[in-house]
C-alpha atoms as a PDB file:
ATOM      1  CA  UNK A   1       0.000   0.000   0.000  1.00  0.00           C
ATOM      2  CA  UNK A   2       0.919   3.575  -1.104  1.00  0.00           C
ATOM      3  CA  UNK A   3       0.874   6.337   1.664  1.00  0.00           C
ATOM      4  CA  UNK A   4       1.310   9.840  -0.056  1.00  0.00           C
ATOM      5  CA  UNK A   5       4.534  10.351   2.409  1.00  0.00           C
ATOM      6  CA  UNK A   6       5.962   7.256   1.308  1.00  0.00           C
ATOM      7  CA  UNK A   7       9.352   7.506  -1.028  1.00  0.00           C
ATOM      8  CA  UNK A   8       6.993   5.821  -4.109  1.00  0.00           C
ATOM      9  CA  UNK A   9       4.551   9.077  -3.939  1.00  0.00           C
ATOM     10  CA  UNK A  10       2.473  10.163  -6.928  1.00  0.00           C
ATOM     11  CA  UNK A  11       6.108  10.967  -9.397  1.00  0.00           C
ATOM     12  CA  UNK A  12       8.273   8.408  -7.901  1.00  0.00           C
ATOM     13  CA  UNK A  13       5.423   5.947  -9.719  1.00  0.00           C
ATOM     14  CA  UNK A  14       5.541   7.892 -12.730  1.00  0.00           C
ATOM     15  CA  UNK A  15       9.342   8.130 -13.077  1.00  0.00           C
ATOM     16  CA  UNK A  16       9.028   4.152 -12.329  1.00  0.00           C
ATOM     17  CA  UNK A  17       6.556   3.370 -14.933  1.00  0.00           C
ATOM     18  CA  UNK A  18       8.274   6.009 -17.618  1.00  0.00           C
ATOM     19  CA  UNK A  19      11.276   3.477 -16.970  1.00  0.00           C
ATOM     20  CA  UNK A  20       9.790  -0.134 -17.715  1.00  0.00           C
ATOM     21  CA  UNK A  21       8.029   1.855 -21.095  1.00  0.00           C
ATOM     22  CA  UNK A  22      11.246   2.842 -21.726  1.00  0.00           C
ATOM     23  CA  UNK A  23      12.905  -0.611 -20.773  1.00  0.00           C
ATOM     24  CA  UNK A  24      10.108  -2.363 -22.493  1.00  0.00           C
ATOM     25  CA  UNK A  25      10.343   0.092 -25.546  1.00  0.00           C
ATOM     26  CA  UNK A  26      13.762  -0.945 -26.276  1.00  0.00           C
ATOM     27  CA  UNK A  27      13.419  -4.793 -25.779  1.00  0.00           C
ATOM     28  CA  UNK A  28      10.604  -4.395 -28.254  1.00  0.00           C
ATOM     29  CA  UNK A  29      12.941  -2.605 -30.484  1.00  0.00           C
ATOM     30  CA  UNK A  30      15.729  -5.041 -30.230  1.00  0.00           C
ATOM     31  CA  UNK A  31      13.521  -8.027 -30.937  1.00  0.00           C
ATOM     32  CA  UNK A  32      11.909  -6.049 -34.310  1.00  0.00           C
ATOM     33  CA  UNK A  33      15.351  -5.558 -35.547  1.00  0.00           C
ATOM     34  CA  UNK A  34      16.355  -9.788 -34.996  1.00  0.00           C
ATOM     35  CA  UNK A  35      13.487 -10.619 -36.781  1.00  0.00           C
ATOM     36  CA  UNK A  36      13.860  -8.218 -39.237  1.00  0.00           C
ATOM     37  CA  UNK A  37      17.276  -9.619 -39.693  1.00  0.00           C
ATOM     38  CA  UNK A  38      15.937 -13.273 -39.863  1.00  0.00           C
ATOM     39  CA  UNK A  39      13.047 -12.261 -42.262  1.00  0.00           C
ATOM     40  CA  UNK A  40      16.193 -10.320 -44.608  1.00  0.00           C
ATOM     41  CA  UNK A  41      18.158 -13.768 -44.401  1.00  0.00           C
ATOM     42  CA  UNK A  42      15.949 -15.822 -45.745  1.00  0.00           C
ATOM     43  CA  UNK A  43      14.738 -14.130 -48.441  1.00  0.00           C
ATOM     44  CA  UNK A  44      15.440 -15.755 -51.851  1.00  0.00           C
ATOM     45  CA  UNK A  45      15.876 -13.846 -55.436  1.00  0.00           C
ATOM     46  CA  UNK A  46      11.931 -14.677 -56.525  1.00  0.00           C
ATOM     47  CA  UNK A  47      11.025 -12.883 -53.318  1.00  0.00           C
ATOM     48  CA  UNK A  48      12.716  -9.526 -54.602  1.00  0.00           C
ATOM     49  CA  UNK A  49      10.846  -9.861 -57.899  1.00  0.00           C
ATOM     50  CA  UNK A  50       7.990 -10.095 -56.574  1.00  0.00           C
ATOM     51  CA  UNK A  51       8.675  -6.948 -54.579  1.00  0.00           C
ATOM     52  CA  UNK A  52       9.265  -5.331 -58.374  1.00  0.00           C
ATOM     53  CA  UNK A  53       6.140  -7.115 -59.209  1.00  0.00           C
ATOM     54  CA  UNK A  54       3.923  -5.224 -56.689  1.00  0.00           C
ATOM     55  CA  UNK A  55       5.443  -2.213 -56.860  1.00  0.00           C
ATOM     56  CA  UNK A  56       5.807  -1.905 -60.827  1.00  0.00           C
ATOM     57  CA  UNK A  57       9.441  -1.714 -61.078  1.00  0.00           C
ATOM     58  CA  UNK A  58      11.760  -1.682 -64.105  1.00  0.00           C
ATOM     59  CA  UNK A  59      14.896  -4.004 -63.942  1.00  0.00           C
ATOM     60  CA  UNK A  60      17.424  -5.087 -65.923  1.00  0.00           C
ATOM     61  CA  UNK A  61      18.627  -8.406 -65.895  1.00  0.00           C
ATOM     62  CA  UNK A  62      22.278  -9.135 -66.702  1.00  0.00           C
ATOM     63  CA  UNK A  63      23.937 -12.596 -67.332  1.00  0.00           C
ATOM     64  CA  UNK A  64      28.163 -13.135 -67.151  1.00  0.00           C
ATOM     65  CA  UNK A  65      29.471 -12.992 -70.790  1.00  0.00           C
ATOM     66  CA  UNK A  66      26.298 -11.341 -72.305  1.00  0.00           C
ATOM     67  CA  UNK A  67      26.486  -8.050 -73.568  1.00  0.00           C
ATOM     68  CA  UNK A  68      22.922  -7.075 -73.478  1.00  0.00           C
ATOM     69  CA  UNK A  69      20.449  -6.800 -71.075  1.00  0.00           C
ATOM     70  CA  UNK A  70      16.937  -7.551 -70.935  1.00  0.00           C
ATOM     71  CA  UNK A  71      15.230  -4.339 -69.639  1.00  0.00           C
ATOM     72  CA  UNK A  72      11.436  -4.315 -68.577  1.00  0.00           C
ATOM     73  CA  UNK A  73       8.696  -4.173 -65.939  1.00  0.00           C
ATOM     74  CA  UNK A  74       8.131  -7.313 -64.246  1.00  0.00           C
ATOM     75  CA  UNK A  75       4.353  -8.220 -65.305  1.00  0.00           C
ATOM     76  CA  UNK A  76       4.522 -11.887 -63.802  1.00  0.00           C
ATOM     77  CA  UNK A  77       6.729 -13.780 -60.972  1.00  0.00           C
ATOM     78  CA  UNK A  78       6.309 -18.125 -60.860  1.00  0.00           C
ATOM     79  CA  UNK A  79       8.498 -20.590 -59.055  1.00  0.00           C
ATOM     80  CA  UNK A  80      11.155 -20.475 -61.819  1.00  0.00           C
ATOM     81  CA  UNK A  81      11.018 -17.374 -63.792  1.00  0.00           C
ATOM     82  CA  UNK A  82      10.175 -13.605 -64.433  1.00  0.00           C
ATOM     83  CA  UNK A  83       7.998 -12.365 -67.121  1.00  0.00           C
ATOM     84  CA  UNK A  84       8.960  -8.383 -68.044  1.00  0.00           C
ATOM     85  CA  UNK A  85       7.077  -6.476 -70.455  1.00  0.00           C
ATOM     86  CA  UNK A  86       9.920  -5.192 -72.495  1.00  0.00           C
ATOM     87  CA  UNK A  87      10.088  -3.019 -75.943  1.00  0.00           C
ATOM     88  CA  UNK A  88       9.750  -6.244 -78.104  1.00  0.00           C
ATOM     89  CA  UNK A  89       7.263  -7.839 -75.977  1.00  0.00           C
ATOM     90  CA  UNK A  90       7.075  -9.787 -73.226  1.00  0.00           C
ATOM     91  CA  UNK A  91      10.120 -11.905 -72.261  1.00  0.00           C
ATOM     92  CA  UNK A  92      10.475 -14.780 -69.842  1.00  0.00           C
ATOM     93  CA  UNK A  93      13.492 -14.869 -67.942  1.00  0.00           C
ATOM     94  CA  UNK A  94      14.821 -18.385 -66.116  1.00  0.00           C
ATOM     95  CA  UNK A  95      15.237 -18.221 -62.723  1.00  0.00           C
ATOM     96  CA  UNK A  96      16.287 -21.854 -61.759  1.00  0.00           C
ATOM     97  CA  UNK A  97      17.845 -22.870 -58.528  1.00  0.00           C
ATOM     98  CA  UNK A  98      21.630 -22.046 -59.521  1.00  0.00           C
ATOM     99  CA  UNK A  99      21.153 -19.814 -62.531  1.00  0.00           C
ATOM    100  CA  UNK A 100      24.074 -17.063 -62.634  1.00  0.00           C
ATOM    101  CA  UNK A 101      21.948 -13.995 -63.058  1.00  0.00           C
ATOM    102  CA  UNK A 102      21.674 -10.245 -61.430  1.00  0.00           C
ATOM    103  CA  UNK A 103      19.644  -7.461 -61.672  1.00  0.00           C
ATOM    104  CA  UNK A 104      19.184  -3.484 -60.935  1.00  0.00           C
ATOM    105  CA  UNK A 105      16.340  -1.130 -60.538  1.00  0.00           C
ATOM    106  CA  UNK A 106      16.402   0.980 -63.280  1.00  0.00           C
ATOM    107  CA  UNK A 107      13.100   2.879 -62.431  1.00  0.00           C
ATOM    108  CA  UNK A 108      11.699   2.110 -58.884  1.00  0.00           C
ATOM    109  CA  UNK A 109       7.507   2.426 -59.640  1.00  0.00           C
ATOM    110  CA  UNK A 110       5.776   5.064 -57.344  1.00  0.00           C
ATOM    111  CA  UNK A 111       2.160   3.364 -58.615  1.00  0.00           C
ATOM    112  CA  UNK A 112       1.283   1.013 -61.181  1.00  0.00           C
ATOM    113  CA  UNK A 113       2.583  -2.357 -59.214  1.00  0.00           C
ATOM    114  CA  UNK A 114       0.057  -5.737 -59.821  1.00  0.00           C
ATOM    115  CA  UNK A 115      -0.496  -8.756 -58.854  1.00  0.00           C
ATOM    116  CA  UNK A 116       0.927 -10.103 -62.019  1.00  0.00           C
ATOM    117  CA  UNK A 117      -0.474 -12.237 -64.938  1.00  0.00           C
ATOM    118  CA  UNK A 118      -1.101 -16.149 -64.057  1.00  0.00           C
ATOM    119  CA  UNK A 119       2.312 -17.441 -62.979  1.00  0.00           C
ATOM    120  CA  UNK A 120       3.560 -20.278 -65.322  1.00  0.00           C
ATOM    121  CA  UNK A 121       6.552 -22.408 -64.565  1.00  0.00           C
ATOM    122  CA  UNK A 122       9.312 -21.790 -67.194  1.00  0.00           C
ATOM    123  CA  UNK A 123       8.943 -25.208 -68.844  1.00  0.00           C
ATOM    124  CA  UNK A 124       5.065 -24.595 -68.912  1.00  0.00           C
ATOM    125  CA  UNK A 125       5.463 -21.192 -70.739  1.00  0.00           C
ATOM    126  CA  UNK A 126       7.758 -23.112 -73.071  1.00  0.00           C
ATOM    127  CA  UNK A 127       5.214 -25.391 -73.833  1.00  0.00           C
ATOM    128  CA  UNK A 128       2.626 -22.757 -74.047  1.00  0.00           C
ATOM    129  CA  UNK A 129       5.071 -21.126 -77.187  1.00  0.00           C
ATOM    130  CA  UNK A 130       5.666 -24.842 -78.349  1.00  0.00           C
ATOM    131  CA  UNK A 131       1.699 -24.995 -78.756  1.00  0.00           C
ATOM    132  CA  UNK A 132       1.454 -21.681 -80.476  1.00  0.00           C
ATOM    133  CA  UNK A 133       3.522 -22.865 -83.155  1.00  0.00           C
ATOM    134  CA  UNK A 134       4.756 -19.452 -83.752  1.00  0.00           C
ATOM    135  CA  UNK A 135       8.515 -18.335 -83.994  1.00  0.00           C
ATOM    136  CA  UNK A 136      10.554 -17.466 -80.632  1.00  0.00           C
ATOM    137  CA  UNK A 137      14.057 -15.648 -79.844  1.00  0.00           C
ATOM    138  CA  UNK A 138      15.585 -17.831 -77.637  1.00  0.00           C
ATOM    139  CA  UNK A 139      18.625 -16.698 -76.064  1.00  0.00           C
ATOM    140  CA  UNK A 140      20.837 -19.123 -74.388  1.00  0.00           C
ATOM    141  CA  UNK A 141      24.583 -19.401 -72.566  1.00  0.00           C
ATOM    142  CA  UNK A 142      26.631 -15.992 -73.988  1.00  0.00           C
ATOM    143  CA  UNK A 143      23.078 -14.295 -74.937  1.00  0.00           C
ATOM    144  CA  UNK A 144      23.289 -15.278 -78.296  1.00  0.00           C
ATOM    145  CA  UNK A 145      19.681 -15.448 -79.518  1.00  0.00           C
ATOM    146  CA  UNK A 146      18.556 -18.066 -81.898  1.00  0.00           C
ATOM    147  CA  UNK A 147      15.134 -17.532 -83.476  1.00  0.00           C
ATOM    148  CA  UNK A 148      12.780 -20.867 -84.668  1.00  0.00           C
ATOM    149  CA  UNK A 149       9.870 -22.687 -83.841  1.00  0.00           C
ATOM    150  CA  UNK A 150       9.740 -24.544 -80.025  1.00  0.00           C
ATOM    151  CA  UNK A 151      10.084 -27.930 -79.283  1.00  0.00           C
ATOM    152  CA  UNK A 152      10.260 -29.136 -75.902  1.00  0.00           C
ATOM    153  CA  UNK A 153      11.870 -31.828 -74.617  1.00  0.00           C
ATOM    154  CA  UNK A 154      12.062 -33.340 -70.991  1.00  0.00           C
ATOM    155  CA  UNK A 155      15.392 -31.601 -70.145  1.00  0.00           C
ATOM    156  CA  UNK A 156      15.983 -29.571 -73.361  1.00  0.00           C
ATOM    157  CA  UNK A 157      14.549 -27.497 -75.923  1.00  0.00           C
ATOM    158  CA  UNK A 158      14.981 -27.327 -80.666  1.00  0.00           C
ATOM    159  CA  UNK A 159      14.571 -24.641 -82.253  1.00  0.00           C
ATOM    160  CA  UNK A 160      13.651 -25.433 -85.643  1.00  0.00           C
ATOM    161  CA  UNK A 161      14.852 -22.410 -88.175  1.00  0.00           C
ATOM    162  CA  UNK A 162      15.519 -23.170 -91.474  1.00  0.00           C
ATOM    163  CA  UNK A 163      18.835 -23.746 -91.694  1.00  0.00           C
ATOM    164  CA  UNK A 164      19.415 -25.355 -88.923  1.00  0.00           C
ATOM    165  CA  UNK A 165      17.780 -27.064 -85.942  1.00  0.00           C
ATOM    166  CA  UNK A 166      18.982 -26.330 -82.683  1.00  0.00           C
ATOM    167  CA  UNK A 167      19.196 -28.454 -79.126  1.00  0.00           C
ATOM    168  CA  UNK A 168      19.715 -26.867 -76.152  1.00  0.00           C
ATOM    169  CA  UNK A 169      19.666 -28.135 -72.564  1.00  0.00           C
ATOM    170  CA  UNK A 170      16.919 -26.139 -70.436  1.00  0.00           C
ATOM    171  CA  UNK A 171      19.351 -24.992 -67.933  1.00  0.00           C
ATOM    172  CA  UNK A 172      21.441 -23.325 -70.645  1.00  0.00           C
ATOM    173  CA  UNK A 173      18.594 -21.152 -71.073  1.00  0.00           C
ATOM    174  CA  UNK A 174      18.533 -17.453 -70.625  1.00  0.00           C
ATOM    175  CA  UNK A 175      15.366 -16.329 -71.617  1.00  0.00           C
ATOM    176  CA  UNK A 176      12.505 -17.323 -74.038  1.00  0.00           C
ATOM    177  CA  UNK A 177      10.024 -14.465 -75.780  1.00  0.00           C
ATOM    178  CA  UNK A 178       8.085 -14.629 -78.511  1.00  0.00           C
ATOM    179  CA  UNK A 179       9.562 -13.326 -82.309  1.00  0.00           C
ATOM    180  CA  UNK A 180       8.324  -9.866 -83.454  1.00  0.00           C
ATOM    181  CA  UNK A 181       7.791  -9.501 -86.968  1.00  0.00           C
ATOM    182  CA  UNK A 182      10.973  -8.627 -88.512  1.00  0.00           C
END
């Protein structure tokens, strides 16, 4: 019990509970920061393009060797791959567990972020192009591009052109998109 002449009067309880907020404050504050951490340290690359996604950003993807870049909005995020609407259309970049890849912001979206167009698998928007039957720039290893008709294969891909047919292994793939007329 508190007697008004006692050394716990009226301010000694406010000073005392202006400490614990204060103690409590920063305990809350230290454990916001660890899990902050943790959530940062697990993150994996398909969880920063979704971040584009929703926000509307512009990024440029960038492979060792290549000397272009595919530039665009990212319109679509799956399990294995990016979609970007770019100047020729819309490409679909492979993101498979192990592909050598980076990317920059080029222009960080104040509005205009989605939810993205139906997320495909990367081998399921091949087939999708296979089924189309309609050319496709295919570019693959350096970033050359080779341009044909699709045919998908368990673990690889041909692309028929006419003067030569082409087989390369999924994994060696950089990015798919279908051909604009030339």
């Amino acid at each position: 019990m508190v007697s008004w002449g006692d050394p716990l009067d009226e301010a000694g309880l406010r000073a005392a509970a202006a400490d614990a907020r204060e103690e409590w404050r920063a305990d809350e504050q230290h454990w916001s920061a660890a899990a902050l951490e943790q959530w940062r340290h697990t993150r994996t690359l398909l969880d920063l393009a979704r971040d584009h996604l929703h926000r509307g950003d512009t990024i440029a993807f960038r492979w060792p060797g290549a000397t272009v870049a595919v530039t665009g909005r990212v319109i679509g995020v799956s399990d294995d791959a990016v979609a970007v609407a770019t100047f020729a259309g819309r490409v679909d970049v492979a993101l498979a567990p192990g592909t050598v890849i980076s990317w920059s912001e080029v222009d960080s979206a104040t509005r205009g972020g989605s939810r993205g167009i139906a997320p495909l698998t990367f081998r399921a928007r091949l087939l999708e192009l296979e089924s189309l039957t309609c050319e496709v720039d295919v570019a693959h290893l350096d970033g050359e591009v080779v341009r044909g008709v699709l045919r998908v294969g368990r673990d690889h891909v041909q692309v028929v052109a006419p003067d030569a047919t082409w087989a390369i292994a999924v994994s060696a793939l950089r990015w798919v998109r279908e051909s604009s007329p030339a």
